[in-house]
C-alpha atoms as a PDB file:
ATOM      1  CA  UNK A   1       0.000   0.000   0.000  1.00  0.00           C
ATOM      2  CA  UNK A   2       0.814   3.499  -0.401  1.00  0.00           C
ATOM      3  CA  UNK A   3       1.513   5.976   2.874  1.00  0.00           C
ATOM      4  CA  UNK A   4       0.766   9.352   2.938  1.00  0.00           C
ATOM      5  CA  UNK A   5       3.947  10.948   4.626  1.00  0.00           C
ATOM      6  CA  UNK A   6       3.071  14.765   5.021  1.00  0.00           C
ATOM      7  CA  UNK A   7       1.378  15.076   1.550  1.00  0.00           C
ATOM      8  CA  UNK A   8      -1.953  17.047   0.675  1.00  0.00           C
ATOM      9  CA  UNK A   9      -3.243  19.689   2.722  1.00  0.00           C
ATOM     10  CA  UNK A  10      -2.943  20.178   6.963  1.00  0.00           C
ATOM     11  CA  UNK A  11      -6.067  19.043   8.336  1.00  0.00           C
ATOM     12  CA  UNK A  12      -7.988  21.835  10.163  1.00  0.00           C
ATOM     13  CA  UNK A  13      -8.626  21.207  13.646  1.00  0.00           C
ATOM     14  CA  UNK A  14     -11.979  20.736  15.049  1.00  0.00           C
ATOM     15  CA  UNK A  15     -13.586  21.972  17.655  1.00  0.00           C
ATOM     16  CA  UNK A  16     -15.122  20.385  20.823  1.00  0.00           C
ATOM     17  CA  UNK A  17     -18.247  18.049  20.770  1.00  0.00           C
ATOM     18  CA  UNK A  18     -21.472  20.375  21.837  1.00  0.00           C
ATOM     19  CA  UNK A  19     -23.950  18.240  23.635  1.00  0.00           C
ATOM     20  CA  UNK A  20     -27.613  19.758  23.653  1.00  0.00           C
ATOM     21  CA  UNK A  21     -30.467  18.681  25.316  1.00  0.00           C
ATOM     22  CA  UNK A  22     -33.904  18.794  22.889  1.00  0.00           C
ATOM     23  CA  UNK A  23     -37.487  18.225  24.210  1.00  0.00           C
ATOM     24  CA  UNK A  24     -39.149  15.443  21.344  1.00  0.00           C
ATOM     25  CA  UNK A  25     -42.115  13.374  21.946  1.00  0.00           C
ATOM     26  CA  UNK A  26     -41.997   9.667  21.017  1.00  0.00           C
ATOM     27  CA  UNK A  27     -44.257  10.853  18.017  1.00  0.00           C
ATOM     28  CA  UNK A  28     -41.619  13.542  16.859  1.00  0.00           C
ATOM     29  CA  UNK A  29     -39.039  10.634  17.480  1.00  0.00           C
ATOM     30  CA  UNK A  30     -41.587   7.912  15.212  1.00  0.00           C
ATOM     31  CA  UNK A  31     -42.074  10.346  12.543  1.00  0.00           C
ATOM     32  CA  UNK A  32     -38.497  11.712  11.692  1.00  0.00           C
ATOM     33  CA  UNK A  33     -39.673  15.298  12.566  1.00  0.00           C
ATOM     34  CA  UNK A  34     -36.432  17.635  12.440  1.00  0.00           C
ATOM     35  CA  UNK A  35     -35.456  20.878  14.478  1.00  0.00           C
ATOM     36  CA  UNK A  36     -33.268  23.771  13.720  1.00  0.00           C
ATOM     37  CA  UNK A  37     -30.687  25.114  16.206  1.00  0.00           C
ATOM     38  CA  UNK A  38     -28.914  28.078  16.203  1.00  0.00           C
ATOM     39  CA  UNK A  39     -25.197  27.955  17.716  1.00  0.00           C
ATOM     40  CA  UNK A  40     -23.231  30.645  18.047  1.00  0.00           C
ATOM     41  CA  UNK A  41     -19.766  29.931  18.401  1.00  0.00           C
ATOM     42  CA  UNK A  42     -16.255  32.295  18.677  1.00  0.00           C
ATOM     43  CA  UNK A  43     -13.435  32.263  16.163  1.00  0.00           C
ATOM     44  CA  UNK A  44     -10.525  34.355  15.681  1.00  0.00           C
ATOM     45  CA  UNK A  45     -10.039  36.985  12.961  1.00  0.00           C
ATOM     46  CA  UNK A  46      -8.154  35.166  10.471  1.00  0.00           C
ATOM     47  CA  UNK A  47      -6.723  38.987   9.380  1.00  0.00           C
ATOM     48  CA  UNK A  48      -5.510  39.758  13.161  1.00  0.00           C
ATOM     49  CA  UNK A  49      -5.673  37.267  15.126  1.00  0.00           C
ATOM     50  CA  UNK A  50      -7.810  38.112  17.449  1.00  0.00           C
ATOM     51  CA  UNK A  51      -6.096  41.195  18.640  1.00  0.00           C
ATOM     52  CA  UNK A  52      -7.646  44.263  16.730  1.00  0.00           C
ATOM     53  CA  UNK A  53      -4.760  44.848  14.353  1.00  0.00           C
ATOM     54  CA  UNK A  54      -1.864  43.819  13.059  1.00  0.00           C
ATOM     55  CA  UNK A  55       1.113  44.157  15.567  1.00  0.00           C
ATOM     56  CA  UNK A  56       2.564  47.964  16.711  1.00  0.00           C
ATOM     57  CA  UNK A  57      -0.631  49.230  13.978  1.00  0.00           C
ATOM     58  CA  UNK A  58      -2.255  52.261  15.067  1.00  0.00           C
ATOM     59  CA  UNK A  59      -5.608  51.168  12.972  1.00  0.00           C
ATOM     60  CA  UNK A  60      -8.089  48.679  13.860  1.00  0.00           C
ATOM     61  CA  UNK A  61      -8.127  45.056  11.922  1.00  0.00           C
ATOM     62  CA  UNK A  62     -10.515  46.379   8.490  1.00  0.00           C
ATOM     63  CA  UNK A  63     -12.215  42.596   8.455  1.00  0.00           C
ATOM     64  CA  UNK A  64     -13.391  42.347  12.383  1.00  0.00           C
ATOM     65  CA  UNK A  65     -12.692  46.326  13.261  1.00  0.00           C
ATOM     66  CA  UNK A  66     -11.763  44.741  16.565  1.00  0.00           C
END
């Protein structure tokens, strides 16, 4: 077989399982019903970081204007 030793692209990291609890009744359950669920969720400015700008700039980051 072949290996893959460091080819293709780094794999992006993922984040932590979210567990949430969801009221269904055995007939919701029976019937396949479906529910949407909003998640909000932080991530870092890809621009800055995280920190407003880059480093020693006196403006503010132009994609999160942190």
């Amino acid at each position: 077989g072949h290996s893959n030793m460091g080819g293709g692209r780094p794999r992006r990291r993922k984040g932590d399982d979210i567990a949430h609890p969801l009221k269904v009744t055995l007939e919701q359950l029976y019937k396949g019903d479906t529910s949407a669920l909003e998640i909000s969720r932080k991530v870092l400015c890809p621009t800055c970081n995280g920190v407003g700008g880059r480093e020693g700039a006196k403006q503010t980051c132009t994609s999160c204007r942190g």
